[in-house]
Protein backbone atom coordinates (compact mmCIF):
# COMPACT_ATOMS: atom_id res chain seq x y z
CA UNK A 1 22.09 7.32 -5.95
CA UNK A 2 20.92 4.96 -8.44
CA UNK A 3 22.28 3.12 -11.40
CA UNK A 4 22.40 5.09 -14.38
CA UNK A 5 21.82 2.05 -17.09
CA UNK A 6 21.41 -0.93 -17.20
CA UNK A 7 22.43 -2.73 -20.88
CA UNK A 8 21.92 -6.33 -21.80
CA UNK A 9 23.33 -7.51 -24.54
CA UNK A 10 24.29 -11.17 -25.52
CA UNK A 11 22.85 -12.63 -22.06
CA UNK A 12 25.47 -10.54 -20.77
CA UNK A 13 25.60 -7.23 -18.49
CA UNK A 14 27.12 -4.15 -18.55
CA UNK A 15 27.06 -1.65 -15.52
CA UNK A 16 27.35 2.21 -15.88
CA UNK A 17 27.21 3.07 -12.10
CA UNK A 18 27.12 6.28 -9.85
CA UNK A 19 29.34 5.79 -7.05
CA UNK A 20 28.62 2.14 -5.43
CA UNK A 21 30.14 3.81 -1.76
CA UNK A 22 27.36 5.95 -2.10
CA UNK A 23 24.36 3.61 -2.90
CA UNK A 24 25.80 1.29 -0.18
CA UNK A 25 25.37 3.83 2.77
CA UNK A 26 22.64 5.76 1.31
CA UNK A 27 20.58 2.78 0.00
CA UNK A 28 21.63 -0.04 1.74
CA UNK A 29 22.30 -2.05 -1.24
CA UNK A 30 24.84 -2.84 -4.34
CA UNK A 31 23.32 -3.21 -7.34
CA UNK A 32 26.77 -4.45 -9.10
CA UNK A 33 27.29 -8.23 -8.13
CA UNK A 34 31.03 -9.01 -8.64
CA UNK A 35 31.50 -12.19 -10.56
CA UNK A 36 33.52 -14.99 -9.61
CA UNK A 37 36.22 -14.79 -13.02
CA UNK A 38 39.57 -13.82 -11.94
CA UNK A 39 39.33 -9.78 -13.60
CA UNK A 40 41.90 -7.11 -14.45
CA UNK A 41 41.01 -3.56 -13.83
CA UNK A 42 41.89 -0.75 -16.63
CA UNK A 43 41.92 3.01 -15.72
CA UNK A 44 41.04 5.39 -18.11
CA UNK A 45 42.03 8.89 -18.54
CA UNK A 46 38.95 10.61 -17.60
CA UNK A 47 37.72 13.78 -19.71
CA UNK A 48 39.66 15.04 -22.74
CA UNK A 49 41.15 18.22 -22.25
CA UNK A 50 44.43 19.86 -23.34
CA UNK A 51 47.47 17.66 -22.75
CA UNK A 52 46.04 14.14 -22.80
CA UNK A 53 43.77 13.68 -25.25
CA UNK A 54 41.55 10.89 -27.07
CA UNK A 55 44.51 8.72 -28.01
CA UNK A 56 44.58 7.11 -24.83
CA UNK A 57 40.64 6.01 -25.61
CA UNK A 58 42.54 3.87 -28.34
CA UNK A 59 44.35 2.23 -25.66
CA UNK A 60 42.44 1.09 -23.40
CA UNK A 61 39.75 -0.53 -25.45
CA UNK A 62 42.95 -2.29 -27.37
CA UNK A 63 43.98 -2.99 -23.48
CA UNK A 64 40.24 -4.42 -22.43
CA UNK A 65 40.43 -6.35 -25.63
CA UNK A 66 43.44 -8.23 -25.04
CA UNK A 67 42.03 -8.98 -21.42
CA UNK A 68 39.51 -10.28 -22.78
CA UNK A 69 41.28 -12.76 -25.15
CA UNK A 70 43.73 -13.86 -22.48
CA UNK A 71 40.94 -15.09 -20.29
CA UNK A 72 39.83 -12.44 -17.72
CA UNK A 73 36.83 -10.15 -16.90
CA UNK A 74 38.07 -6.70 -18.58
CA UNK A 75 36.52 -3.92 -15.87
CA UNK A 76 36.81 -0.45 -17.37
CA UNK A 77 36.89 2.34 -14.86
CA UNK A 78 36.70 5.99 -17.20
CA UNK A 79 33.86 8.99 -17.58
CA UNK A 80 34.02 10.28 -20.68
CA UNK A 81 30.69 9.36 -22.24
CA UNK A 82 31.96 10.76 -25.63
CA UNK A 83 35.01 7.53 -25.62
CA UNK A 84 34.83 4.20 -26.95
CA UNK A 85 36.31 2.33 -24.07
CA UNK A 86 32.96 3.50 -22.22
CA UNK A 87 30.80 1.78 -24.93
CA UNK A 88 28.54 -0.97 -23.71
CA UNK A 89 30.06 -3.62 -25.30
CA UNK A 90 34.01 -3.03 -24.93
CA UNK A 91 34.44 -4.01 -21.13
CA UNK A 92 32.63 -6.90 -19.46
CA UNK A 93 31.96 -4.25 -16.55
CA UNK A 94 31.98 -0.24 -16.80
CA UNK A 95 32.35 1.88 -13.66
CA UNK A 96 31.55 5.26 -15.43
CA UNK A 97 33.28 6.78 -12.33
CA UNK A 98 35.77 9.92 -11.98
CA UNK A 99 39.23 8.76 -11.94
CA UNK A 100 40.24 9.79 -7.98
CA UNK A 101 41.14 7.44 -5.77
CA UNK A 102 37.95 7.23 -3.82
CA UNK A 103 35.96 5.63 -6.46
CA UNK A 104 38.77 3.43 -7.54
CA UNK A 105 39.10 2.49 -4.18
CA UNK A 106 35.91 1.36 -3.56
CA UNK A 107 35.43 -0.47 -6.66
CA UNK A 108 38.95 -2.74 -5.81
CA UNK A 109 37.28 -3.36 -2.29
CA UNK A 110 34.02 -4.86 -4.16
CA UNK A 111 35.92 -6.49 -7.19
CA UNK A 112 38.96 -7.61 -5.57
CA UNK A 113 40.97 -7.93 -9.50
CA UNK A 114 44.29 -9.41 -10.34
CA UNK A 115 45.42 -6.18 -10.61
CA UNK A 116 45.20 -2.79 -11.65
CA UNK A 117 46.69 -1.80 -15.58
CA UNK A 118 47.79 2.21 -15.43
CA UNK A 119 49.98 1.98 -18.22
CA UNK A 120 46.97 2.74 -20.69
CA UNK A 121 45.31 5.79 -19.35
CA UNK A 122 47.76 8.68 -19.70
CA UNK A 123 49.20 10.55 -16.81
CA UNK A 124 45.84 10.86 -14.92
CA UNK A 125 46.30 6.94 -14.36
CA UNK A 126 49.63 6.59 -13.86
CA UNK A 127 49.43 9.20 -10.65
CA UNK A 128 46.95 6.55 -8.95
CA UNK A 129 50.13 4.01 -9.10
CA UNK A 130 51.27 5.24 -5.88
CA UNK A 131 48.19 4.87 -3.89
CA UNK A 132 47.75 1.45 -5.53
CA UNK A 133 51.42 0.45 -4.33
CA UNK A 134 50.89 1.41 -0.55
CA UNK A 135 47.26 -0.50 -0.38
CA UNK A 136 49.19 -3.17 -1.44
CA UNK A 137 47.13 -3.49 -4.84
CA UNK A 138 49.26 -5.19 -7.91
CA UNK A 139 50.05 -2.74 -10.62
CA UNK A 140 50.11 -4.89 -13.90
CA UNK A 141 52.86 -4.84 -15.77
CA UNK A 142 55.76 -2.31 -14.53
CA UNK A 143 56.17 -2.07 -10.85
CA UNK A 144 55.77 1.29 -9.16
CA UNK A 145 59.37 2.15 -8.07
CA UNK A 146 60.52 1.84 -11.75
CA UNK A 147 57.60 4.05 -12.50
CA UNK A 148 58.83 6.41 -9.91
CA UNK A 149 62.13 6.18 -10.84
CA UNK A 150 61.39 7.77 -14.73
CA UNK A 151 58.50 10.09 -13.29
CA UNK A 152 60.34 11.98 -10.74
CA UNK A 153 62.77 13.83 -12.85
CA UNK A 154 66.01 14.04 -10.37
CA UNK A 155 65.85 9.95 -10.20
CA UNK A 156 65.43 9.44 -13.43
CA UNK A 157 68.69 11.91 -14.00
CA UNK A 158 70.42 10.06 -11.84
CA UNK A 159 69.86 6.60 -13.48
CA UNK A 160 71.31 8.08 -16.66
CA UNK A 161 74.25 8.91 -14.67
CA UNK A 162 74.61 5.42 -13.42
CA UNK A 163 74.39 4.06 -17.21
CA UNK A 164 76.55 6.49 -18.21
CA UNK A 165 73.61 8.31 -20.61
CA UNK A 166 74.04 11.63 -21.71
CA UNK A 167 71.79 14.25 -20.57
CA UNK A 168 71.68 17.59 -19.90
CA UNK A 169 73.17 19.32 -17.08
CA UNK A 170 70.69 19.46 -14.22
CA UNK A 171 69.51 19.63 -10.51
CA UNK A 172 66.98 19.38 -8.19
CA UNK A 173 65.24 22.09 -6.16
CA UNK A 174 62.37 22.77 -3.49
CA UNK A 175 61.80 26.78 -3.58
CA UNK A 176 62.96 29.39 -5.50
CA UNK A 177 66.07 29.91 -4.36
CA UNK A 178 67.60 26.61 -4.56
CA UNK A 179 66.01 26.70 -8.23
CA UNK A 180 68.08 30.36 -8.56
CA UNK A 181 71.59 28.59 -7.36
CA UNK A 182 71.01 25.41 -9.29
CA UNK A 183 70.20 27.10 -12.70
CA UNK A 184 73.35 29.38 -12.13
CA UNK A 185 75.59 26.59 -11.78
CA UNK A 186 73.85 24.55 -15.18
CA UNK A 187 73.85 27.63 -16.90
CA UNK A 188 71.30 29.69 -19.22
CA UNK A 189 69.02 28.79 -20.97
CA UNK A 190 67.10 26.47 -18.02
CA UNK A 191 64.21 24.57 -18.34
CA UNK A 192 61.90 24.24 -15.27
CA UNK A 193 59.85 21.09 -14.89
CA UNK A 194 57.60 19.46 -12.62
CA UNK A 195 57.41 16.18 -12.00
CA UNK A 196 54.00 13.68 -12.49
CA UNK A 197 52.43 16.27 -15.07
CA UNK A 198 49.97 15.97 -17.82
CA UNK A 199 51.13 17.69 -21.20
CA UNK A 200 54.35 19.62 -19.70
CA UNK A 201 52.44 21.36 -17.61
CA UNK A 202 53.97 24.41 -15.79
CA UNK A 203 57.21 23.62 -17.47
CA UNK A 204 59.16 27.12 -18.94
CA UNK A 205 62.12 27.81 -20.31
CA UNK A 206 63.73 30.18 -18.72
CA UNK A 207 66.90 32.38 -19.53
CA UNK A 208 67.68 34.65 -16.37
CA UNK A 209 67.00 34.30 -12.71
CA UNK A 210 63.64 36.39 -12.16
CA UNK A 211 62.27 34.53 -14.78
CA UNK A 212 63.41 31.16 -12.33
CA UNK A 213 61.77 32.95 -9.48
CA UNK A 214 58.65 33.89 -11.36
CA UNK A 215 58.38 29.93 -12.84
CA UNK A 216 59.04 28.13 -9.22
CA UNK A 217 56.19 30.38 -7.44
CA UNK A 218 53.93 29.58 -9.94
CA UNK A 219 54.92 26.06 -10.42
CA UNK A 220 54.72 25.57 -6.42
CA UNK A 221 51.09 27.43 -6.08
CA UNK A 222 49.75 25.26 -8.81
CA UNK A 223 51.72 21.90 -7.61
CA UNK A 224 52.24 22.35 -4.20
CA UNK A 225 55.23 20.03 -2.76
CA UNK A 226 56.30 19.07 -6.11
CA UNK A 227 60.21 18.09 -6.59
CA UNK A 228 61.57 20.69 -9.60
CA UNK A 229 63.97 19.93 -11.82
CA UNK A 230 66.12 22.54 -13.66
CA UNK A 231 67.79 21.38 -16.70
CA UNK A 232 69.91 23.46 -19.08
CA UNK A 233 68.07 23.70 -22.24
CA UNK A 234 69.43 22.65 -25.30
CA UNK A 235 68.69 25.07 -27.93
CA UNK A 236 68.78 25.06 -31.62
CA UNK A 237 69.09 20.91 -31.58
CA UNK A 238 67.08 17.95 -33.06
CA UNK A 239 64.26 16.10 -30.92
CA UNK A 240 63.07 12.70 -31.68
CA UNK A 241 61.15 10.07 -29.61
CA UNK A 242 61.12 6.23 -29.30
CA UNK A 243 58.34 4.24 -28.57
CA UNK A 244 59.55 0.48 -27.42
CA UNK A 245 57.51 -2.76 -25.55
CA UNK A 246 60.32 -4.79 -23.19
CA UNK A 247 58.74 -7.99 -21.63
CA UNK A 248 61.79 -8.94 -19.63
CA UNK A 249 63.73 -11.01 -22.45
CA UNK A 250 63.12 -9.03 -25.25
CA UNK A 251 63.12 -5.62 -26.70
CA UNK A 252 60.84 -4.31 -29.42
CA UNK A 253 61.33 -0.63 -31.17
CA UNK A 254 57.85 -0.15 -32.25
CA UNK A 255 58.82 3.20 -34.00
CA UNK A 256 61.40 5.90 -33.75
CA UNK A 257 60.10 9.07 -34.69
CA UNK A 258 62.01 12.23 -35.89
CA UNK A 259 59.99 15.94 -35.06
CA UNK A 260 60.20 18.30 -37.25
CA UNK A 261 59.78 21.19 -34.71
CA UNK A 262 63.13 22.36 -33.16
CA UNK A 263 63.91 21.76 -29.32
CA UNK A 264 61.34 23.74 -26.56
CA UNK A 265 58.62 23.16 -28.58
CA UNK A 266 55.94 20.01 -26.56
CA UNK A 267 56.12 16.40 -28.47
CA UNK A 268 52.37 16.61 -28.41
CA UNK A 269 52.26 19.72 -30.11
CA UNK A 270 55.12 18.98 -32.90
CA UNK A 271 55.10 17.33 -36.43
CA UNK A 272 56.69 14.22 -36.33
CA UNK A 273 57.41 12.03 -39.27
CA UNK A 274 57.92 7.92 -39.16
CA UNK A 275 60.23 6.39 -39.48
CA UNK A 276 63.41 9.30 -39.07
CA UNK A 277 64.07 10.99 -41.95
CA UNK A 278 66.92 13.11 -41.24
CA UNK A 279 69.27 11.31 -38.84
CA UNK A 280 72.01 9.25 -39.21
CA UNK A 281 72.18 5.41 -39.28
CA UNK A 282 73.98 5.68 -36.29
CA UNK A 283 72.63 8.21 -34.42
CA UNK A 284 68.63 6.09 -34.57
CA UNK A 285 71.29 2.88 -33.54
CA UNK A 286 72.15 4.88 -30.72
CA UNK A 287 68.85 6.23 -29.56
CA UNK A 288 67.47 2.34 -29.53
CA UNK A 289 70.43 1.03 -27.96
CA UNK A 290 69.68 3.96 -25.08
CA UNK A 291 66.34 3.25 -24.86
CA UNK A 292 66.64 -0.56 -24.28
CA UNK A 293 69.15 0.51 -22.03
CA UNK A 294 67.01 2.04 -19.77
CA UNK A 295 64.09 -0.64 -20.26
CA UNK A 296 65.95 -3.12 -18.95
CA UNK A 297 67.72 -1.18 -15.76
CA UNK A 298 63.95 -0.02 -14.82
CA UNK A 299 63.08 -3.50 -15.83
CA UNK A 300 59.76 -2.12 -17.71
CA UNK A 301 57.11 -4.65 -18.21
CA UNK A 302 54.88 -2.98 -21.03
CA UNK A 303 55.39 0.29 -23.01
CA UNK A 304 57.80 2.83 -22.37
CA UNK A 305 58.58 5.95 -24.63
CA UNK A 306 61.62 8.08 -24.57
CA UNK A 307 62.58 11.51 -25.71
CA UNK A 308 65.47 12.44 -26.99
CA UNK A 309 67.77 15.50 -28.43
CA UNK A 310 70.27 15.34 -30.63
CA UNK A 311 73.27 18.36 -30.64
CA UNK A 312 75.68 17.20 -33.68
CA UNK A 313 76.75 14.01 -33.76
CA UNK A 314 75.65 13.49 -29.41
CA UNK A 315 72.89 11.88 -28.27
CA UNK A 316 70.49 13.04 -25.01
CA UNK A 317 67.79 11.29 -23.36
CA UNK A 318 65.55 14.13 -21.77
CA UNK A 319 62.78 11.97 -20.31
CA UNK A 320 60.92 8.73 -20.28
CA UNK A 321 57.72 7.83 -19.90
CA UNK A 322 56.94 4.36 -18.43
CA UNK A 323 53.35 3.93 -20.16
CA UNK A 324 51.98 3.92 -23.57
CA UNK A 325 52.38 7.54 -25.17
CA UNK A 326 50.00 9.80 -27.60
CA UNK A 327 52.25 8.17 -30.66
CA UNK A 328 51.65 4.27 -29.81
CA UNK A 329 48.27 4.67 -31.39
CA UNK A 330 49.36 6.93 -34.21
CA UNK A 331 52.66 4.09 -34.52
CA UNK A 332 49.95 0.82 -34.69
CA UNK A 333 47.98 2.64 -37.05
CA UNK A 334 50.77 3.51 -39.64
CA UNK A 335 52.53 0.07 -39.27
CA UNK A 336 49.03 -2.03 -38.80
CA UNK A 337 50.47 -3.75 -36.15
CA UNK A 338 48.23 -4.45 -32.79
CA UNK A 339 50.76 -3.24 -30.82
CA UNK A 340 48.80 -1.67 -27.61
CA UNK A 341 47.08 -5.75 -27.51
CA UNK A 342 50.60 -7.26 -27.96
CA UNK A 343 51.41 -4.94 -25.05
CA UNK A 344 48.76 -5.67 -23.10
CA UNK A 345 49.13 -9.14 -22.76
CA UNK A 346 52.53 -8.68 -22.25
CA UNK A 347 51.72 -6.84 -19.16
CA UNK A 348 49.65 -9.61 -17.88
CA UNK A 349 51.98 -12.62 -19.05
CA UNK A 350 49.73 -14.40 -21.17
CA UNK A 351 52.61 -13.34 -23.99
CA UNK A 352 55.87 -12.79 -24.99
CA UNK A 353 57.32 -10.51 -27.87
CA UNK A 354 57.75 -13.55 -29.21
CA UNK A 355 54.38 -15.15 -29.90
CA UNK A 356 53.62 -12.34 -32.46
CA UNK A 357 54.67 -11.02 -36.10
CA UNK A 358 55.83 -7.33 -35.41
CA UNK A 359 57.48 -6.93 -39.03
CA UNK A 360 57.21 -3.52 -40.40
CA UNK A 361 55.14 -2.43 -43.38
CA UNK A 362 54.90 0.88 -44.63
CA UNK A 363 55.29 2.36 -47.87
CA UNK A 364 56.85 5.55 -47.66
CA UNK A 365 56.24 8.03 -44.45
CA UNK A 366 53.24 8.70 -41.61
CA UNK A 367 53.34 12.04 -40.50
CA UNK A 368 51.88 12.73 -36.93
CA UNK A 369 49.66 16.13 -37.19
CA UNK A 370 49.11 18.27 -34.18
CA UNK A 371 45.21 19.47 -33.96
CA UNK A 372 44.76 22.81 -32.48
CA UNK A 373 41.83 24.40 -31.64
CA UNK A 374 42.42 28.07 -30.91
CA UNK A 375 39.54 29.22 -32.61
CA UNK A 376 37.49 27.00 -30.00
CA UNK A 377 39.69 29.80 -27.00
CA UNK A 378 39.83 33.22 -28.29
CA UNK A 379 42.25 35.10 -26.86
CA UNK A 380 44.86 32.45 -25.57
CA UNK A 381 48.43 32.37 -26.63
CA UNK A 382 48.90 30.41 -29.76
CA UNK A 383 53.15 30.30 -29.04
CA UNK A 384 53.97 27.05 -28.45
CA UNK A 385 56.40 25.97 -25.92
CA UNK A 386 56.98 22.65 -23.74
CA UNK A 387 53.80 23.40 -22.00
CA UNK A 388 51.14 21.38 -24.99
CA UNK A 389 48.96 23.17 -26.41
CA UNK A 390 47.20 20.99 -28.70
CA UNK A 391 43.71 18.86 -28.52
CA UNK A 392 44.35 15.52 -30.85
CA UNK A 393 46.43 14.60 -33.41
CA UNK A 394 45.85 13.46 -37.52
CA UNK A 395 47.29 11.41 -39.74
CA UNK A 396 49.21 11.61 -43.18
CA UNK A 397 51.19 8.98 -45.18
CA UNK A 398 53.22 10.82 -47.89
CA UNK A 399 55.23 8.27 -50.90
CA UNK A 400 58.40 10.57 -50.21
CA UNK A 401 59.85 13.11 -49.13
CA UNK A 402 59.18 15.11 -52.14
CA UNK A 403 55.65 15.74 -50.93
CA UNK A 404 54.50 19.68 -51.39
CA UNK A 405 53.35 19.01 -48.18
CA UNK A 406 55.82 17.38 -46.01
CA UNK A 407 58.40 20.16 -48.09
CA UNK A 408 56.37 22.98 -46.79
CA UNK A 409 56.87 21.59 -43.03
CA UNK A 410 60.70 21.42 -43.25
CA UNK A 411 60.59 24.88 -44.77
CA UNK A 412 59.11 26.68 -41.87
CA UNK A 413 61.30 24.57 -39.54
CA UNK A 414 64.69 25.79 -41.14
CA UNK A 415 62.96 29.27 -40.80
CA UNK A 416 62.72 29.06 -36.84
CA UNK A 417 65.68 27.51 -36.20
CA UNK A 418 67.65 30.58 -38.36
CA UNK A 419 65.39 32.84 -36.18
């Protein structure tokens, strides 16, 4: 198969390619000619679709940027045509490639990089981490096992033990009737999760044990040999989320975030205002002091984000996620800081938190808008739940919280939490 395009621009090359394993064998030739620059490969989060959406486009061209500016060839590996990371002049080299691991694969064996960056591409990256860790292929920034660790829901459960974390009651199961026992002994309402999903997928809440049954057989014929976690679900409580960039010294809230959905209903798919508008002094002390916490015990080199709920006056981390989130973008944006470069070259080493300005401007509130686009899939479910539901996210900065519209928000959330 043969290349695509072929762009110059500058006295300088960009490659959109079609499988190089493929024009090796069937062609007997390579049209891409590594250079000799010492490079850092970025994965991308291949097409949008519901769960992971454009936000992590922001990322990685922030990502290839910083590369860039810290001395190294910036080699892009996404195929989305409709992103900006695969425009011709973001990366010094594009593989428009599918995201498996047999294109990556054969790319690394022809570029030979630094490293690999997964932190940047959503979940679709981040599942590649463990096939980069047994080639033997450095993961920039935070290693695999820590990934591992906050991926795989029963270890990162039992970390928060360890730190003494709140959480909710859980355990771990294989079938359906180790899920049955396990949700019996946490008690109703449960909430069954996967582990390594995009968007919450095949995650329910569940409140009796055919409902268990009928979740694990349909969570096990979709994700075969997945570990499940059941959790008891707290209802009727508070959810907010912390974004964060550790480089091994120092510890950096880049925004703590306060939903204004109630519990059970998918980050991606809830309003959430910044900064917290509703919780306590203490409680937001709490939730940092948690979340650098668990940054430094997984000793996270990068982003991390971590979701919490709040039952009165008690604090409970439900999950973190070792990469940058859907938020980081929306968080840069409202504060103007760079904060996915700043992470970036934190990752590679070229920086510490430091080297930079990260003070806070922002006159009154951001909200974070979920975009839905039902109309696009008539006849599907518009319920949400913790499995997302929503294609993007918008913007809106509001002087106070006497805003019509952020009032109108809080309204219908009092109304489904007295449901």
């Amino acid at each position: 198969m043969r290349v695509q395009k072929i762009i110059f621009k500058n006295s300088s090359v960009t490659l959109i390619l079609r499988n190089p394993s493929k024009m090796s064998t069937t062609l007997n030739s390579n049209e891409s000619v590594p250079s000799q620059k010492k490079k850092i490969i970025v994965l991308g989060s291949g097409p949008n679709r519901i769960g992971q959406g454009i936000e992590f486009d922001y990322c990685c061209v922030h990502g290839l940027l910083a590369i860039k500016e810290s001395g190294y060839e910036a080699i892009m590996v996404n195929c989305n045509p409709e992103t900006v990371s695969t425009d011709f002049d973001i990366a010094d080299k594009l593989y428009f490639e599918p995201v498996y691991w047999e294109h990556l694969w054969e790319i690394i064996e022809l570029e030979k990089p630094e490293g690999v960056i997964v932190q940047l591409g959503g979940q679709t990256a981040l599942k590649l981490s463990k096939r980069l860790h047994e080639k033997g292929i450095k993961i920039i920034g935070t290693s695999f096992d820590a990934m591992d660790i906050a991926e795989d829901r029963g270890r990162f459960s039992d970390l928060l033990k360890d730190l003494n974390i709140p959480y909710p009651e859980y355990g771990t199961a294989l079938d359906a009737d180790e899920a049955i026992a396990v949700a019996n002994r946490v008690g109703y309402p449960v909430l069954v999760r996967p582990s390594y999903v995009l968007g919450g997928q095949r995650m329910r809440i569940v409140i009796n044990d055919e409902d268990v049954e009928k979740a694990v057989i349909s969570l096990l014929k979709h994700l075969p040999g997945n570990k499940i976690l059941i959790d008891h679900f707290l209802d009727r409580c508070q959810e907010a989320e912390v974004d964060a960039i550790f480089d091994g010294e120092n510890f950096h809230v880049m925004g703590v975030m306060e939903h204004i959905e109630p519990a059970g209903i998918h980050s991606g798919d809830s309003n959430a205002v910044l900064p917290a508008f509703n919780l306590t002094p203490l409680i937001v002390e709490t939730m940092e002091y948690y979340s650098e916490k668990i940054a430094r015990s997984l000793n996270i080199k990068g982003l991390i984000n971590i979701q919490f709920a709040i039952k009165g006056d008690k604090v409970y981390v439900i999950e973190a996620n070792p990469r940058a989130s859907r938020t980081t973008p929306f968080i840069a944006k409202a504060y103007g800081i760079p904060y996915l470069n700043i992470a970036t070259k934190v990752m590679i080493g070229s920086a510490k938190l430091t080297d930079f300005n990260l003070e806070k401007k922002l006159d009154g509130y951001a909200i974070k808008e979920p975009v839905f686009s039902f109309d696009k899939f008539p006849g599907v479910s518009k319920e949400l739940g913790p499995e997302m539901k929503s294609t993007g996210e918008a913007i809106r900065f509001i002087k106070d919280l006497r805003d019509p519209y952020f009032r109108t928000l809080y309204k219908e959330r009092s109304m489904n939490l007295s449901k």
